[in-house]
N, C-alpha and C. Protein backbone atom coordinates (compact mmCIF):
# COMPACT_ATOMS: atom_id res chain seq x y z
N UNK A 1 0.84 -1.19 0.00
CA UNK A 1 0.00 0.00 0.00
C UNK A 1 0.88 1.25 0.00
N UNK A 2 0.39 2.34 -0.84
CA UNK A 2 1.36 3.79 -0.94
C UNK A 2 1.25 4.42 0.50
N UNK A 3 1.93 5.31 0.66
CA UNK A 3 2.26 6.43 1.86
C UNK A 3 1.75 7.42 1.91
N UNK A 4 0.68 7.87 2.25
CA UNK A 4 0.12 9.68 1.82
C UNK A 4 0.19 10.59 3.29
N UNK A 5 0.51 11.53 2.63
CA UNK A 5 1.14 12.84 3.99
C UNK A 5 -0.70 13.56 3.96
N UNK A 6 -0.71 13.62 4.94
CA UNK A 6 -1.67 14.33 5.77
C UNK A 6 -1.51 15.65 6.64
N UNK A 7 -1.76 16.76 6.87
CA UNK A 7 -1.93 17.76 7.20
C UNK A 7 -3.58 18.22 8.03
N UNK A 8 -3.14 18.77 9.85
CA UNK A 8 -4.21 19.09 10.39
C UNK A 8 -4.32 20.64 10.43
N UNK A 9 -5.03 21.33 10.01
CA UNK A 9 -5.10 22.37 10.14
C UNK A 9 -5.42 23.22 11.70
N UNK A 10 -6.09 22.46 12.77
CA UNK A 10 -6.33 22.77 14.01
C UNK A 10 -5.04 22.80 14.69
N UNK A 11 -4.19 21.73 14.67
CA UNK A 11 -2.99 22.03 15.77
C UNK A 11 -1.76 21.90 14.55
N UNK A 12 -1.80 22.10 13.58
CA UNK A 12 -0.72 22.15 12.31
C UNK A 12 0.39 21.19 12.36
N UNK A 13 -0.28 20.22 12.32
CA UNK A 13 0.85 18.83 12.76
C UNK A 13 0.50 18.08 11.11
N UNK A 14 1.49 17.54 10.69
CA UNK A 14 1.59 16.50 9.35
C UNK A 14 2.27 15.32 9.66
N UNK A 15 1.39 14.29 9.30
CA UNK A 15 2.06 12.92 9.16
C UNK A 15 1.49 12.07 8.03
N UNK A 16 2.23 11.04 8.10
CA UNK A 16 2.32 9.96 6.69
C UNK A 16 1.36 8.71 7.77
N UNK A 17 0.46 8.22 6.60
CA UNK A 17 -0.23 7.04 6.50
C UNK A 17 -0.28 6.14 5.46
N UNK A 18 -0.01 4.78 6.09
CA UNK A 18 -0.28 3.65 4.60
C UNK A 18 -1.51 3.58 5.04
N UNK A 19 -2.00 3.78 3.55
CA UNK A 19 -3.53 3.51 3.59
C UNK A 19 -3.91 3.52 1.94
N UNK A 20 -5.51 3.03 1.86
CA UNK A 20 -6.07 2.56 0.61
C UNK A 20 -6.50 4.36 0.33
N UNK A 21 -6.83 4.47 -1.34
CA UNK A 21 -7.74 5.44 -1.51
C UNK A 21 -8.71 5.83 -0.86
N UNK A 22 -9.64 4.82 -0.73
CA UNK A 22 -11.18 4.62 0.00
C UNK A 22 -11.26 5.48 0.87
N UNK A 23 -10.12 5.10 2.20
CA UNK A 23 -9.87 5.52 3.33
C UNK A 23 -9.72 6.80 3.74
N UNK A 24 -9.31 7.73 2.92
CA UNK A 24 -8.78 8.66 2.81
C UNK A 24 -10.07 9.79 3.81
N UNK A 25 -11.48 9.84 3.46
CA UNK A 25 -12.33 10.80 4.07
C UNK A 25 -12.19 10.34 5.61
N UNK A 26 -11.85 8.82 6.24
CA UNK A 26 -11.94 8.25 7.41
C UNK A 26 -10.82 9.00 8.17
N UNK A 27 -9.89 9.51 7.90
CA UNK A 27 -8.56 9.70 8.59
C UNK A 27 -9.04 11.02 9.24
N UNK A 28 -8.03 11.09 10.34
CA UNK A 28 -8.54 12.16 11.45
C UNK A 28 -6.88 12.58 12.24
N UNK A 29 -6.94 13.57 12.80
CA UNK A 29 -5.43 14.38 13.00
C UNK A 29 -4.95 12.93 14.62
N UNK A 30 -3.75 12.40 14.39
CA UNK A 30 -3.37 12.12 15.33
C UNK A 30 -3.80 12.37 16.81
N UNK A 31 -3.11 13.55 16.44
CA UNK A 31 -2.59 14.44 18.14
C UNK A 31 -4.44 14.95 18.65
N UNK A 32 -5.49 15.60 17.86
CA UNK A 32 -6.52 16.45 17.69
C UNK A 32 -7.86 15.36 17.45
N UNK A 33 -7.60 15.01 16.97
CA UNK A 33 -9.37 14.22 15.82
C UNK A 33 -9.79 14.53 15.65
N UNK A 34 -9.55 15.78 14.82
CA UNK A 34 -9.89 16.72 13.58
C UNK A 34 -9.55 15.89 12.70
N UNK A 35 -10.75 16.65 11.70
CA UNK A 35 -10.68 16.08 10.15
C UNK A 35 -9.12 16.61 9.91
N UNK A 36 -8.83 16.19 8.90
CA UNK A 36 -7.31 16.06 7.93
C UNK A 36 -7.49 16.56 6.54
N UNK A 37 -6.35 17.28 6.00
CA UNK A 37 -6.65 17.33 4.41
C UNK A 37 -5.26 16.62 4.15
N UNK A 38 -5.24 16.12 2.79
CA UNK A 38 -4.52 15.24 2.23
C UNK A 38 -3.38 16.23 1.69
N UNK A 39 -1.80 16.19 1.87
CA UNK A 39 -1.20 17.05 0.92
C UNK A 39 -0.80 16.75 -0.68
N UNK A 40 -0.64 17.11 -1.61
CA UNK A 40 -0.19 16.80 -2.80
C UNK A 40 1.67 16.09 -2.26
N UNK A 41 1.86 14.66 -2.75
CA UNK A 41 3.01 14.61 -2.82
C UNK A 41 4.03 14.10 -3.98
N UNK A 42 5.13 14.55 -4.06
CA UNK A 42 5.79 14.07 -5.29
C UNK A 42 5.53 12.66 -5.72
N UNK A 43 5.60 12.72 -7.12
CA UNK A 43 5.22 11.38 -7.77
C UNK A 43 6.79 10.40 -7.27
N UNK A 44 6.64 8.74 -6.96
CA UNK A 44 8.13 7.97 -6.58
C UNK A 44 8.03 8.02 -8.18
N UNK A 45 9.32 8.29 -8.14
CA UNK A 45 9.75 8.45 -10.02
C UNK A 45 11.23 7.79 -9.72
N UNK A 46 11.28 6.16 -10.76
CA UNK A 46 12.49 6.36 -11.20
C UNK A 46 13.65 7.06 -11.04
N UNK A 47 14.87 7.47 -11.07
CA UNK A 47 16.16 7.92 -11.21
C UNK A 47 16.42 8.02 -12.41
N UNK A 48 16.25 9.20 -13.52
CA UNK A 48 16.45 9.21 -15.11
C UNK A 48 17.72 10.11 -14.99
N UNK A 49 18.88 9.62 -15.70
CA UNK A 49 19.92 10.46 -15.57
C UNK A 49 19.95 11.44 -17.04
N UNK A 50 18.97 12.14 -17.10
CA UNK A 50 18.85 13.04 -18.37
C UNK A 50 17.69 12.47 -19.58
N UNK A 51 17.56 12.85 -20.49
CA UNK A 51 16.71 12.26 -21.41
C UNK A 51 17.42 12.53 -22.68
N UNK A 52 17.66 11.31 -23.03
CA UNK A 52 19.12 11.41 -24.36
C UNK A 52 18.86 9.72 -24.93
N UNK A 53 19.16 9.65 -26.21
CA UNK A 53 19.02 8.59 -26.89
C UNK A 53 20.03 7.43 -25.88
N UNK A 54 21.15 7.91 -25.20
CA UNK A 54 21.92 6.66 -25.09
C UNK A 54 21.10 6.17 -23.75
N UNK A 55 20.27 6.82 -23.21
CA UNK A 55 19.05 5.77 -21.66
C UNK A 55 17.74 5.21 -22.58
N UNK A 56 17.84 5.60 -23.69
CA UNK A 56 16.23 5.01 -24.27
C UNK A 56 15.14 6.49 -23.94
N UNK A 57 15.33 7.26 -23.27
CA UNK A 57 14.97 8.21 -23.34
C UNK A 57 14.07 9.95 -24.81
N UNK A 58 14.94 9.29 -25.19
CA UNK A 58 15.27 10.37 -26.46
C UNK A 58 13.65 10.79 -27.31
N UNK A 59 13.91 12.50 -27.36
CA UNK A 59 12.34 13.14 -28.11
C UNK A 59 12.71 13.23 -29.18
N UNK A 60 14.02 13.26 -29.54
CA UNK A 60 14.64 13.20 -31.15
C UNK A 60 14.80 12.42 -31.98
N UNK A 61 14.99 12.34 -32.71
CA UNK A 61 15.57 11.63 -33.99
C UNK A 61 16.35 10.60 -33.67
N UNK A 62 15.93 8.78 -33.70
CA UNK A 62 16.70 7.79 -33.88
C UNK A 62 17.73 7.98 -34.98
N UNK A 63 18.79 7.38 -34.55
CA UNK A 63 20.15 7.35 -34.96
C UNK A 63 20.19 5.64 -36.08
């Protein structure tokens, strides 16, 4: 299951939960049990060392 960061707006505390999509309206602030809003977090991406024909990468012209 993915990791999603959470944010309480009542006592301004953020933490990470494994949890399903579904779940997401159920979650409530740790510390408070206040509702939670979900934060946007970076996509887990790969390690691309540039985008160039020699990684398979390439927007240009095969060689």
């Amino acid at each position: 299951m993915p990791v999603y960061s959470f944010y309480c707006e009542k006592c301004s505390k953020e933490f990470e939960i494994i949890t399903v999509r579904a779940e997401w309206k159920d979650i409530r602030c740790r510390t408070c049990g206040s509702k939670v809003k979900k934060l946007m977090d970076a996509p887990g991406m790969i390690d691309i060392k540039g985008y160039n024909a020699g990684n398979g990468y390439s927007k240009g012209v095969e060689k």
